[in-house]
C-alpha atoms as a PDB file:
ATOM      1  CA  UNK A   1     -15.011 -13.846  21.804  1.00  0.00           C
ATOM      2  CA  UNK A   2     -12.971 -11.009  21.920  1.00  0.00           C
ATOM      3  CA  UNK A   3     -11.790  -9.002  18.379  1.00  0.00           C
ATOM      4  CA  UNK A   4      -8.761  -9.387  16.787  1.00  0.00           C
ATOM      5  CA  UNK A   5      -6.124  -7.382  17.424  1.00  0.00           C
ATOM      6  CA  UNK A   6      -5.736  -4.964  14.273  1.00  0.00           C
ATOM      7  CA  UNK A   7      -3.205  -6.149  12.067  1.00  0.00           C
ATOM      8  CA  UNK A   8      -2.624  -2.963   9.413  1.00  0.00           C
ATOM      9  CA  UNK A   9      -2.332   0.326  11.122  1.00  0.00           C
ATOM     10  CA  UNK A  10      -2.627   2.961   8.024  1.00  0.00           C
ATOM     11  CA  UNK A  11      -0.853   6.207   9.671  1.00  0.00           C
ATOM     12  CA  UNK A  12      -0.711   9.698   7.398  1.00  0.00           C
ATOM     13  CA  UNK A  13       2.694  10.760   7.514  1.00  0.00           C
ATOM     14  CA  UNK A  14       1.502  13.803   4.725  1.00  0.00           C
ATOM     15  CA  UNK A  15      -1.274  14.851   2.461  1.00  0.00           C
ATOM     16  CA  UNK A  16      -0.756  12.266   0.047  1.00  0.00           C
ATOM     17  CA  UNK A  17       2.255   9.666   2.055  1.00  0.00           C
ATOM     18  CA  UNK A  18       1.392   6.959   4.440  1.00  0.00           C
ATOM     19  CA  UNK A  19       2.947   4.595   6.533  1.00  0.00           C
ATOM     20  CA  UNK A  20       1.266   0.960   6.650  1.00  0.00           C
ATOM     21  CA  UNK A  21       2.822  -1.348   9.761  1.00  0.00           C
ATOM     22  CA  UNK A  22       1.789  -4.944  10.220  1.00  0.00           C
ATOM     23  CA  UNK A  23      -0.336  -7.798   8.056  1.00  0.00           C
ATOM     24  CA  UNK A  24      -1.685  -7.000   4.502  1.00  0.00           C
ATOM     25  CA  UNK A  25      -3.732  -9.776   4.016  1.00  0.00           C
ATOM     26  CA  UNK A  26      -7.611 -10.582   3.970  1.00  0.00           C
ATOM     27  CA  UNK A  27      -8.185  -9.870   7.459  1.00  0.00           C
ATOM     28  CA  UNK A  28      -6.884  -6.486   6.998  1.00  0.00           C
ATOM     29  CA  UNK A  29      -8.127  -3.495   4.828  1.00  0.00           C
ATOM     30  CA  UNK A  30      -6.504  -0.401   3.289  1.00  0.00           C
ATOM     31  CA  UNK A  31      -8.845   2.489   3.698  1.00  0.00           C
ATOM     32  CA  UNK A  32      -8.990   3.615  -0.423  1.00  0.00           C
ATOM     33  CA  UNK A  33     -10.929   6.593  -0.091  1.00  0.00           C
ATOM     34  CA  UNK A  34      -8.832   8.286   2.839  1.00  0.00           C
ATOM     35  CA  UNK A  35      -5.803   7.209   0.288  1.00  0.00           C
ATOM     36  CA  UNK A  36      -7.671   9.131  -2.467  1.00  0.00           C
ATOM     37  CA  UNK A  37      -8.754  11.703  -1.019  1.00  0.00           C
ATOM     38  CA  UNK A  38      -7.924  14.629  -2.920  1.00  0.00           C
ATOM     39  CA  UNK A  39      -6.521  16.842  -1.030  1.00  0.00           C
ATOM     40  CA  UNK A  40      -3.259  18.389  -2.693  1.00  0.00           C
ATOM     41  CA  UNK A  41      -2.519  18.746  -6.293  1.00  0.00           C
ATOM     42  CA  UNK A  42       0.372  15.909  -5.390  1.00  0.00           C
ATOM     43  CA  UNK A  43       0.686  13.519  -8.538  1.00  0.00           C
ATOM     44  CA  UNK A  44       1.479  10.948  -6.063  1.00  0.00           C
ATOM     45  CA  UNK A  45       0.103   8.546  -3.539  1.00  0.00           C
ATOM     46  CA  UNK A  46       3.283   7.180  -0.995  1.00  0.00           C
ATOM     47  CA  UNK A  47       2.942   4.470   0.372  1.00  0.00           C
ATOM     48  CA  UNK A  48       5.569   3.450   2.915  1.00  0.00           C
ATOM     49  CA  UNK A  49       5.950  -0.166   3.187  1.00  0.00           C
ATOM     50  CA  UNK A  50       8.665  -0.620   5.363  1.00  0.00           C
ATOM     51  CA  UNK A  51       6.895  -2.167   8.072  1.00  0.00           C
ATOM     52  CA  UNK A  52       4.876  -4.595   6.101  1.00  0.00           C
ATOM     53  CA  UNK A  53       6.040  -7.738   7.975  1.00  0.00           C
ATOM     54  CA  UNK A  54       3.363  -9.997   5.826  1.00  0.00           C
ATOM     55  CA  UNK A  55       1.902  -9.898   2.720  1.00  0.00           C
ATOM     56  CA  UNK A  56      -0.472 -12.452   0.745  1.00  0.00           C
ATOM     57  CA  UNK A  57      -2.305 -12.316  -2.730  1.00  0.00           C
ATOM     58  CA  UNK A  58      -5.076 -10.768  -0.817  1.00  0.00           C
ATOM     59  CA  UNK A  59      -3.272  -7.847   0.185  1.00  0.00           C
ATOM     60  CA  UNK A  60      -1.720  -7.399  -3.705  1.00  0.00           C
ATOM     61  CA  UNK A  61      -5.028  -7.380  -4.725  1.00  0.00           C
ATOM     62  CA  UNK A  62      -5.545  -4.627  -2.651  1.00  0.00           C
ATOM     63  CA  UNK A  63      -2.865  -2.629  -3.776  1.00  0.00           C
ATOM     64  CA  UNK A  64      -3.999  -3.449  -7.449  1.00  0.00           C
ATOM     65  CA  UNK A  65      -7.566  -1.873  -6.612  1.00  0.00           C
ATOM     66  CA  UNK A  66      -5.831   1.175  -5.379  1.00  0.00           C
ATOM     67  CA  UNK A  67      -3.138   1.355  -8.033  1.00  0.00           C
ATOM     68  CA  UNK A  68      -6.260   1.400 -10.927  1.00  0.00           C
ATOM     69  CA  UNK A  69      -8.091   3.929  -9.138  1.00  0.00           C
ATOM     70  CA  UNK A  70      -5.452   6.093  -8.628  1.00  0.00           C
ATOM     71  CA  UNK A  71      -4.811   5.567 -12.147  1.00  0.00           C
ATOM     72  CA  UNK A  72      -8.130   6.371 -12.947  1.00  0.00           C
ATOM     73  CA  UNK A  73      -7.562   9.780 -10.823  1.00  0.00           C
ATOM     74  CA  UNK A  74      -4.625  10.478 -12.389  1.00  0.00           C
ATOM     75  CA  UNK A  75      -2.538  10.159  -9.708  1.00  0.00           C
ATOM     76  CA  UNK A  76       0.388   7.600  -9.598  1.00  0.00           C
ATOM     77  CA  UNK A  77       0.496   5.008  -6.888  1.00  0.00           C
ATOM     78  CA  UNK A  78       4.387   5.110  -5.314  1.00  0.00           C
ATOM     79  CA  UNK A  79       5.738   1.770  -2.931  1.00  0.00           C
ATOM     80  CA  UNK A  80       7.917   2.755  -1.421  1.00  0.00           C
ATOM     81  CA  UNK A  81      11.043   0.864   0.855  1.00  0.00           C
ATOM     82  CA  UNK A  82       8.762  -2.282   0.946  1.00  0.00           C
ATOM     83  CA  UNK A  83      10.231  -5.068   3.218  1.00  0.00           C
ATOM     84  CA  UNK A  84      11.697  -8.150   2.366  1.00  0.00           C
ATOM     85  CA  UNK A  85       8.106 -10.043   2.406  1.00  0.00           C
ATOM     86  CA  UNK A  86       6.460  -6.721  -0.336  1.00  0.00           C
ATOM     87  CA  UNK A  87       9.317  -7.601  -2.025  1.00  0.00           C
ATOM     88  CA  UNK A  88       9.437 -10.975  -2.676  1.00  0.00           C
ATOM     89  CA  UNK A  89       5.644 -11.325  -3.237  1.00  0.00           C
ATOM     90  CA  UNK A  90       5.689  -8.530  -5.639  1.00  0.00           C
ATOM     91  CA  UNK A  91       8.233 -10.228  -7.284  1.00  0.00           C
ATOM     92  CA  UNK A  92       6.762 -13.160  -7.683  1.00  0.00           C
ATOM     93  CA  UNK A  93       3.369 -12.603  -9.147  1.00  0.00           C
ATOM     94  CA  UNK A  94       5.500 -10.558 -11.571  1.00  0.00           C
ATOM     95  CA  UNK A  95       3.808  -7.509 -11.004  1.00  0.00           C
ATOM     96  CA  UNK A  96       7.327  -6.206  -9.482  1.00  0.00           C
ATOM     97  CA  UNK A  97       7.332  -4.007 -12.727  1.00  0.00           C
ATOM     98  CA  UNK A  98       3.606  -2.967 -12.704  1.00  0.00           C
ATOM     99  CA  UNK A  99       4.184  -0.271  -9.608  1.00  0.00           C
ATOM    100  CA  UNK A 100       6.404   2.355  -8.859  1.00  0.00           C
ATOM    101  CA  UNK A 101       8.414   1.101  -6.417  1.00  0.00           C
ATOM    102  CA  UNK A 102      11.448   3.074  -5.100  1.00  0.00           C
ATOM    103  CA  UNK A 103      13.638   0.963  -2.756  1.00  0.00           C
ATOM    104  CA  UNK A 104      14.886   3.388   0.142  1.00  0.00           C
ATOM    105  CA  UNK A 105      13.159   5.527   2.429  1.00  0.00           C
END
């Protein structure tokens, strides 16, 4: 049986910015420690969510893990341009005001 094609590519456009493409879901993983790696004194992790063409409550959670333990770094955890689907299930669970979210690229 072959392997799934991957369905989040996580590529590091900076130190502390990256670019996620595809699925966020529970077939997919976001690589937290690369993400918090601390390598700049940046008080922000980017996340560009442009190309998120699906997103579930799996994948929030996700985001929720990595927004607490940046927290718990004291960095802040930035969305930013999410698509249309980030959107919509960030609004939704009502946790559209629980991240940073800035709307354009």
């Amino acid at each position: 049986m072959p392997d799934d094609p991957v369905r989040l590519s996580v590529t590091r456009n900076g130190p502390r910015s990256f670019e996620l493409i595809g699925e966020l879901d529970a077939h997919s993983s976001l690589p937290l420690d690369e993400l918090l790696a601390p390598e700049s004194a940046t008080q922000h992790i980017t996340l560009d969510m442009a190309k998120v063409e699906f997103m579930d409550s799996s994948g929030l959670r996700m985001l929720l893990e990595l927004r607490t333990r940046a927290t718990e770094a004291g960095t802040q955890l930035v969305l930013r341009a999410p698509s249309r689907q980030v959107a919509r299930v960030l609004q939704v669970s009502g946790l559209d005001d629980v991240f940073q979210v800035v709307p354009t690229q």
